[in-house]
Protein backbone atom coordinates (compact mmCIF):
# COMPACT_ATOMS: atom_id res chain seq x y z
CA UNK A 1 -44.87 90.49 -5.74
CA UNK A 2 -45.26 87.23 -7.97
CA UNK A 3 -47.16 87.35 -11.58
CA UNK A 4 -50.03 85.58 -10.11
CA UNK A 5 -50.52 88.58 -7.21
CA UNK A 6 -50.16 91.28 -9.55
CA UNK A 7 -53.07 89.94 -11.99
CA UNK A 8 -54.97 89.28 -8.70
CA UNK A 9 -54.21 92.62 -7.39
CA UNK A 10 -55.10 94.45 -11.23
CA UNK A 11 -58.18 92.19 -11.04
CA UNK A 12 -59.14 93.42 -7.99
CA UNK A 13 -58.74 96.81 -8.77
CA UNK A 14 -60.80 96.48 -12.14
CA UNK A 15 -63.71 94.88 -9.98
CA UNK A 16 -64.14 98.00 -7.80
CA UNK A 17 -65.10 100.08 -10.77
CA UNK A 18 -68.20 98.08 -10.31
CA UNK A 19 -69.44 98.42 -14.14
CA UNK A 20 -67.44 95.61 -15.29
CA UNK A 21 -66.88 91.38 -15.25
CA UNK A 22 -63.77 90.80 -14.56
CA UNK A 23 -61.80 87.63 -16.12
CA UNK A 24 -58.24 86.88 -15.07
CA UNK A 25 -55.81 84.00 -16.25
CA UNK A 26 -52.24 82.70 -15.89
CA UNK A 27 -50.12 81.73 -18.95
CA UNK A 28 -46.78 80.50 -19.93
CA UNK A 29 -46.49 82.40 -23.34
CA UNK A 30 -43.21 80.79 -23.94
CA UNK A 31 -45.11 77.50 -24.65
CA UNK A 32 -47.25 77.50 -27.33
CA UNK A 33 -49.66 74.70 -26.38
CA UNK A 34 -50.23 76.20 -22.99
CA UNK A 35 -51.69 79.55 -24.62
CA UNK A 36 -53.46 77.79 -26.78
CA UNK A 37 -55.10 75.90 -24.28
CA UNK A 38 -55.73 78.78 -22.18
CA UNK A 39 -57.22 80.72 -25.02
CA UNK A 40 -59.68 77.99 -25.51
CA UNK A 41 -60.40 78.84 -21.71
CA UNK A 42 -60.70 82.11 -22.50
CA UNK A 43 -62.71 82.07 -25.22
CA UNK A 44 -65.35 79.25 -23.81
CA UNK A 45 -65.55 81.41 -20.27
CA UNK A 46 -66.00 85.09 -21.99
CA UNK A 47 -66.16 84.56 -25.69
CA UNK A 48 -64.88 86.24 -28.48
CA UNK A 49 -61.79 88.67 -28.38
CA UNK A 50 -62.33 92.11 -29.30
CA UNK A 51 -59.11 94.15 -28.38
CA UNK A 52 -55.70 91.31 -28.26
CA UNK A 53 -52.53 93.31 -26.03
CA UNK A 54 -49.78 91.61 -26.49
CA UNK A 55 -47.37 92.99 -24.25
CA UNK A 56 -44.92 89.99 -22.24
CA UNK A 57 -40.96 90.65 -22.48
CA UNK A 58 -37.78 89.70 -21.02
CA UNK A 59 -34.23 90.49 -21.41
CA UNK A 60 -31.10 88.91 -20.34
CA UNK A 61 -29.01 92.63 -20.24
CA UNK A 62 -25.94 90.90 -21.12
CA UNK A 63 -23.04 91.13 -23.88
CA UNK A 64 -24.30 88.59 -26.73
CA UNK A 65 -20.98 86.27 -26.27
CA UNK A 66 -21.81 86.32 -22.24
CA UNK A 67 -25.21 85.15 -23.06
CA UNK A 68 -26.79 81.19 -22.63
CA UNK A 69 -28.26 80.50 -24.75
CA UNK A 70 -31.39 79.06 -22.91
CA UNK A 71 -32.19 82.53 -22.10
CA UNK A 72 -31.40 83.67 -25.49
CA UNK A 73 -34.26 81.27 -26.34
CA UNK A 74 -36.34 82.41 -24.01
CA UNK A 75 -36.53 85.89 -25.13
CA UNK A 76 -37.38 84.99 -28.64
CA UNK A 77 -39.84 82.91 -27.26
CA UNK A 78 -41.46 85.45 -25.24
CA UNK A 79 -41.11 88.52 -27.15
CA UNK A 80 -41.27 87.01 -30.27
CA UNK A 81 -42.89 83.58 -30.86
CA UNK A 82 -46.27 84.40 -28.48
CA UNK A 83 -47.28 87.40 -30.40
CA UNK A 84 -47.54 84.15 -33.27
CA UNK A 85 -49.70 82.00 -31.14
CA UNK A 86 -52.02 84.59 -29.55
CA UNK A 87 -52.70 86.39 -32.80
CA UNK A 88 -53.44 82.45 -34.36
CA UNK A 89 -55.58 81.83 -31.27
CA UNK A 90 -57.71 85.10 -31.34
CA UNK A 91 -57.26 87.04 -34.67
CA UNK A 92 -59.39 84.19 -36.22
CA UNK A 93 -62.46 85.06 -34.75
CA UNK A 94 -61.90 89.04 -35.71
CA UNK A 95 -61.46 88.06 -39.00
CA UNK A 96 -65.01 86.52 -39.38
CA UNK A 97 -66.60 89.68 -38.06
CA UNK A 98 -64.29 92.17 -39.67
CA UNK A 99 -64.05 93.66 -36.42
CA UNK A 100 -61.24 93.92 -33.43
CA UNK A 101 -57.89 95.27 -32.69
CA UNK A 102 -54.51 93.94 -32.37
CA UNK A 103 -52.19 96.05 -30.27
CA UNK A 104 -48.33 94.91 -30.20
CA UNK A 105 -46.16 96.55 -27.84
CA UNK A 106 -42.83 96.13 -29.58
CA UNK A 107 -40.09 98.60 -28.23
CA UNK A 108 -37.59 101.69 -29.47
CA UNK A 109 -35.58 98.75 -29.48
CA UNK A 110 -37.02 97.12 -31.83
CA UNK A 111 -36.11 100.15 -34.37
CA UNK A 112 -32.51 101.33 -33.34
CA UNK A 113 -30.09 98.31 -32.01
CA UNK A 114 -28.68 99.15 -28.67
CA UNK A 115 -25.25 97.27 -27.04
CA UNK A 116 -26.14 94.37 -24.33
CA UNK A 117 -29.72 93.97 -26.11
CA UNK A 118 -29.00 91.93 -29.10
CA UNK A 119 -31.61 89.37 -28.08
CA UNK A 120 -34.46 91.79 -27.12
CA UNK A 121 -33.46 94.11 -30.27
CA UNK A 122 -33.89 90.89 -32.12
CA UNK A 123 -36.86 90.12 -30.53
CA UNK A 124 -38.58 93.27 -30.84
CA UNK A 125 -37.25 93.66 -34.78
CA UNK A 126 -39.26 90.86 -35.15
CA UNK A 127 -42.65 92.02 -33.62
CA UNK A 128 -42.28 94.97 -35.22
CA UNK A 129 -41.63 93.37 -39.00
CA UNK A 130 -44.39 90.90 -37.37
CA UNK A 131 -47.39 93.55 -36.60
CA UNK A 132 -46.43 95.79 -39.78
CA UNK A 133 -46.82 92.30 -41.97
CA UNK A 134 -50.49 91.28 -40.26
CA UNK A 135 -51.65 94.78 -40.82
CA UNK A 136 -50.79 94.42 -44.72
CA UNK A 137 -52.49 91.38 -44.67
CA UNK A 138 -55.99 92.41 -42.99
CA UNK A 139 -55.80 95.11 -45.48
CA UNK A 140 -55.49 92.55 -48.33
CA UNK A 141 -58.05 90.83 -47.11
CA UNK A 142 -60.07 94.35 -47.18
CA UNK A 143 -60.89 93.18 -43.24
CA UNK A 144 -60.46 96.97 -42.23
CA UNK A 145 -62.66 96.64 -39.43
CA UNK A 146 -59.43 95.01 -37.64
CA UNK A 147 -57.29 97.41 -36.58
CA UNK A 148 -53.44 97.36 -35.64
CA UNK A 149 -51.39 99.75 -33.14
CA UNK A 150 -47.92 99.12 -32.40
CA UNK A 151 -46.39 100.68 -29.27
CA UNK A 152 -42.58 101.69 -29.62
CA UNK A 153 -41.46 102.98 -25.75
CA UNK A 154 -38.14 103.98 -24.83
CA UNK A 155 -37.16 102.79 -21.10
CA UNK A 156 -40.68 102.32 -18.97
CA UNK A 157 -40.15 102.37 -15.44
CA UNK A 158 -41.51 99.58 -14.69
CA UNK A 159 -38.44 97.48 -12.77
CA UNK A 160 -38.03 95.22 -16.00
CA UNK A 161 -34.67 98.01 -16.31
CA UNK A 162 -34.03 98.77 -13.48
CA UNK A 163 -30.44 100.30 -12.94
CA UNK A 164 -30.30 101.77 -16.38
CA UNK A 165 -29.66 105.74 -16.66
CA UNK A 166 -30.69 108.39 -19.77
CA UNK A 167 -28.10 111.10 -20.04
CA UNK A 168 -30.48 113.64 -21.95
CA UNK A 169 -33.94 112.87 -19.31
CA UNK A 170 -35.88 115.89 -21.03
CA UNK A 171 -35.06 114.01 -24.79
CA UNK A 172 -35.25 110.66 -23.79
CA UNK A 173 -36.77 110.11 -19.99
CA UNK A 174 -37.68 107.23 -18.23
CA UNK A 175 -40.90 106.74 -19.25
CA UNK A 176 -43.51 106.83 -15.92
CA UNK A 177 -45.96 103.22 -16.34
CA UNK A 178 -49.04 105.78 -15.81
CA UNK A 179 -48.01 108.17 -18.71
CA UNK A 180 -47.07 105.02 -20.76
CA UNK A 181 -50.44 103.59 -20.67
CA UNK A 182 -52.08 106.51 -20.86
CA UNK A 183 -50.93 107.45 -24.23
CA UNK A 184 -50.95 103.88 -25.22
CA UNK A 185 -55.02 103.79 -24.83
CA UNK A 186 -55.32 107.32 -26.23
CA UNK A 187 -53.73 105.54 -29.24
CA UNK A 188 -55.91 102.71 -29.45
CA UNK A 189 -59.27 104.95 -29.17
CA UNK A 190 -57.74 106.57 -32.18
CA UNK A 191 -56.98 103.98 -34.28
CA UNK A 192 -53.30 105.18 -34.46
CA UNK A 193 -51.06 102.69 -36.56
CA UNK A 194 -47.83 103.28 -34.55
CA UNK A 195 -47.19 104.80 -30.80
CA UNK A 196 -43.51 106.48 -30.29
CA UNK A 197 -43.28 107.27 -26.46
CA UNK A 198 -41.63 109.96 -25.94
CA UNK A 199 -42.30 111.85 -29.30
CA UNK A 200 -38.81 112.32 -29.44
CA UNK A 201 -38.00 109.18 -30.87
CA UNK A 202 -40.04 110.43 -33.88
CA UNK A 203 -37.42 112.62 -34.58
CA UNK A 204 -34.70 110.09 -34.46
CA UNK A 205 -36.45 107.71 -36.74
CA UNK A 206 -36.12 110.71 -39.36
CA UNK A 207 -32.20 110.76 -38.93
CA UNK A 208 -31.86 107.31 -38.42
CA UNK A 209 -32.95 107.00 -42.16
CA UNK A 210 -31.49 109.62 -43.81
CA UNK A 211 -28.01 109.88 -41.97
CA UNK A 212 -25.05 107.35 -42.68
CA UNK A 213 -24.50 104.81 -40.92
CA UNK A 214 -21.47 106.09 -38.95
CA UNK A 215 -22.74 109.62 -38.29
CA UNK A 216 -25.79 107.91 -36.55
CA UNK A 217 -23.26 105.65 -33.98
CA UNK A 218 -21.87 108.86 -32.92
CA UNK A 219 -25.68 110.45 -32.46
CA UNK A 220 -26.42 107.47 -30.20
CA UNK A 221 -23.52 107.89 -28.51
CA UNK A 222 -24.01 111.60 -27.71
CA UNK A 223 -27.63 110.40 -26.55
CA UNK A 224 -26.29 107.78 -24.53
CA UNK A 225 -28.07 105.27 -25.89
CA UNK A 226 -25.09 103.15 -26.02
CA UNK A 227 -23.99 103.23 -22.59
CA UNK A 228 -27.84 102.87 -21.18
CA UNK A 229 -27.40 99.32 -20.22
CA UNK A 230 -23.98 99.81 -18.35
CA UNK A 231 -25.60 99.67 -14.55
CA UNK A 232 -28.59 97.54 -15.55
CA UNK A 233 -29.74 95.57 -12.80
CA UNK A 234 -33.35 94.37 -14.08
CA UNK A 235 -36.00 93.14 -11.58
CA UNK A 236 -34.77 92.11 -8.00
CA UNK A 237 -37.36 90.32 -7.22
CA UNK A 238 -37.70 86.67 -7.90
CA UNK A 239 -40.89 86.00 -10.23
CA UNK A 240 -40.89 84.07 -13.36
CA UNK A 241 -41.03 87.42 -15.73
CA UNK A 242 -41.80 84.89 -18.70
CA UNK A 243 -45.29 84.20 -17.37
CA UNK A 244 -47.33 87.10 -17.90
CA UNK A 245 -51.29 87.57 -17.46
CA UNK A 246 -54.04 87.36 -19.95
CA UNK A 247 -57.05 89.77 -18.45
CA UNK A 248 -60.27 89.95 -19.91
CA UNK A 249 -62.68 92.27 -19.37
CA UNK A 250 -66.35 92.65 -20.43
CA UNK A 251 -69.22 94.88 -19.24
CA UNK A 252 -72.76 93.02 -17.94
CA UNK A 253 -74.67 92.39 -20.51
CA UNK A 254 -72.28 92.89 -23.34
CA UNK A 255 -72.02 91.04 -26.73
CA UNK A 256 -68.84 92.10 -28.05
């Protein structure tokens, strides 16, 4: 199924609720002009922002050296660079009313580097040093009223990695899409500054910073972690995974 069915098919299911508008849009995010523009779209057809998701990624799933580097670009332009332009296109108008919420979904790759993933552990390094940084900064600006969550999942089964096994599944499963969301929007509704799916990886952020360095290789290595991308297939399908949808949502009659 192509990008532009699936936002099709997730606005169609949003319509049948019945209680609310449904907006749907088709964006590039690898090209900053083009999400510009279509944030101007968005903004003149629904308005004002209140909740930004940023949540588009690739991955090439190759060794760094066996990697071109037009896809290495493309991942930091995807995972990376977009979070810049959609937070410049939208945070602006949260800002003035001190009110709104920025959710990044960065990855558990984006805390613990992982073999055949240097450019989305790059990418997702970033985001993370990226969301931490912008919450700092509304809280400089004493703008509490806009809030930040960033979402840390280990492997969601979503096709995007497709092929790729856990060894321990009770420690460190395959996260199920459903599960993943729904403890992503319990999150938000709670304000929570950061989101570790599963809540094992809380854990292994504790002994990631106080064990040395080598001990924690060989603690990866009896997780598996390092030999998670060996079968890795990725999607099978042929869609354009750098194009990714915007949705917007609002309820008749609402000002937000």
């Amino acid at each position: 199924m192509s990008n532009l069915k699936r936002i099709k098919e997730t606005a169609r299911l949003a319509r049948k609720n019945g209680t609310v508008r449904v907006h749907d849009y088709i964006c590039d995010c690898s090209k900053r002009q083009e999400i510009y523009q279509v944030a101007d779209q968005v903004k003149k057809e629904v308005g004002d922002v209140g909740i930004l998701i940023n949540n588009a990624g690739i991955i090439t799933g190759r060794m760094f050296l066996d990697s071109p580097d037009m896809l290495l670009e493309k991942s930091i332009q995807v995972n990376t660079m977009a979070h810049f332009w959609t937070v410049k296109a939208f945070v602006p108008a949260m800002v003035a009313s001190n009110h709104g919420h920025v959710v990044t979904i960065s990855s558990a790759a984006g805390c613990y580097a992982v073999n055949k993933m240097a450019d989305y552990c790059t990418s997702k390094f970033a985001v993370l040093g990226f969301a931490e940084s912008l919450a700092l900064e509304m809280m400089v600006m004493k703008k509490n009223g806009v809030k930040s969550t960033i979402v840390c999942p280990y492997l969601v089964n979503t096709g995007m990695f497709e092929g790729c096994k856990t060894k321990w599944s009770h420690f460190l499963p395959i996260i199920d899409p459903e599960y993943a969301v729904e403890r992503i929007v319990c999150g938000i509704l709670r304000n929570e500054r950061y989101i570790f799916i599963p809540r094992s990886l809380y854990l292994i952020n504790v002994i990631k910073s106080i064990t040395p360095a080598k001990s924690a290789d060989l603690f990866y290595d009896y997780l598996g972690i390092l030999q998670v991308m060996n079968k890795f297939k990725g999607r099978t399908e042929k869609t354009d995974d750098y194009k990714y949808q915007t949705k917007s949502i609002k309820p008749p009659g609402s000002l937000d």
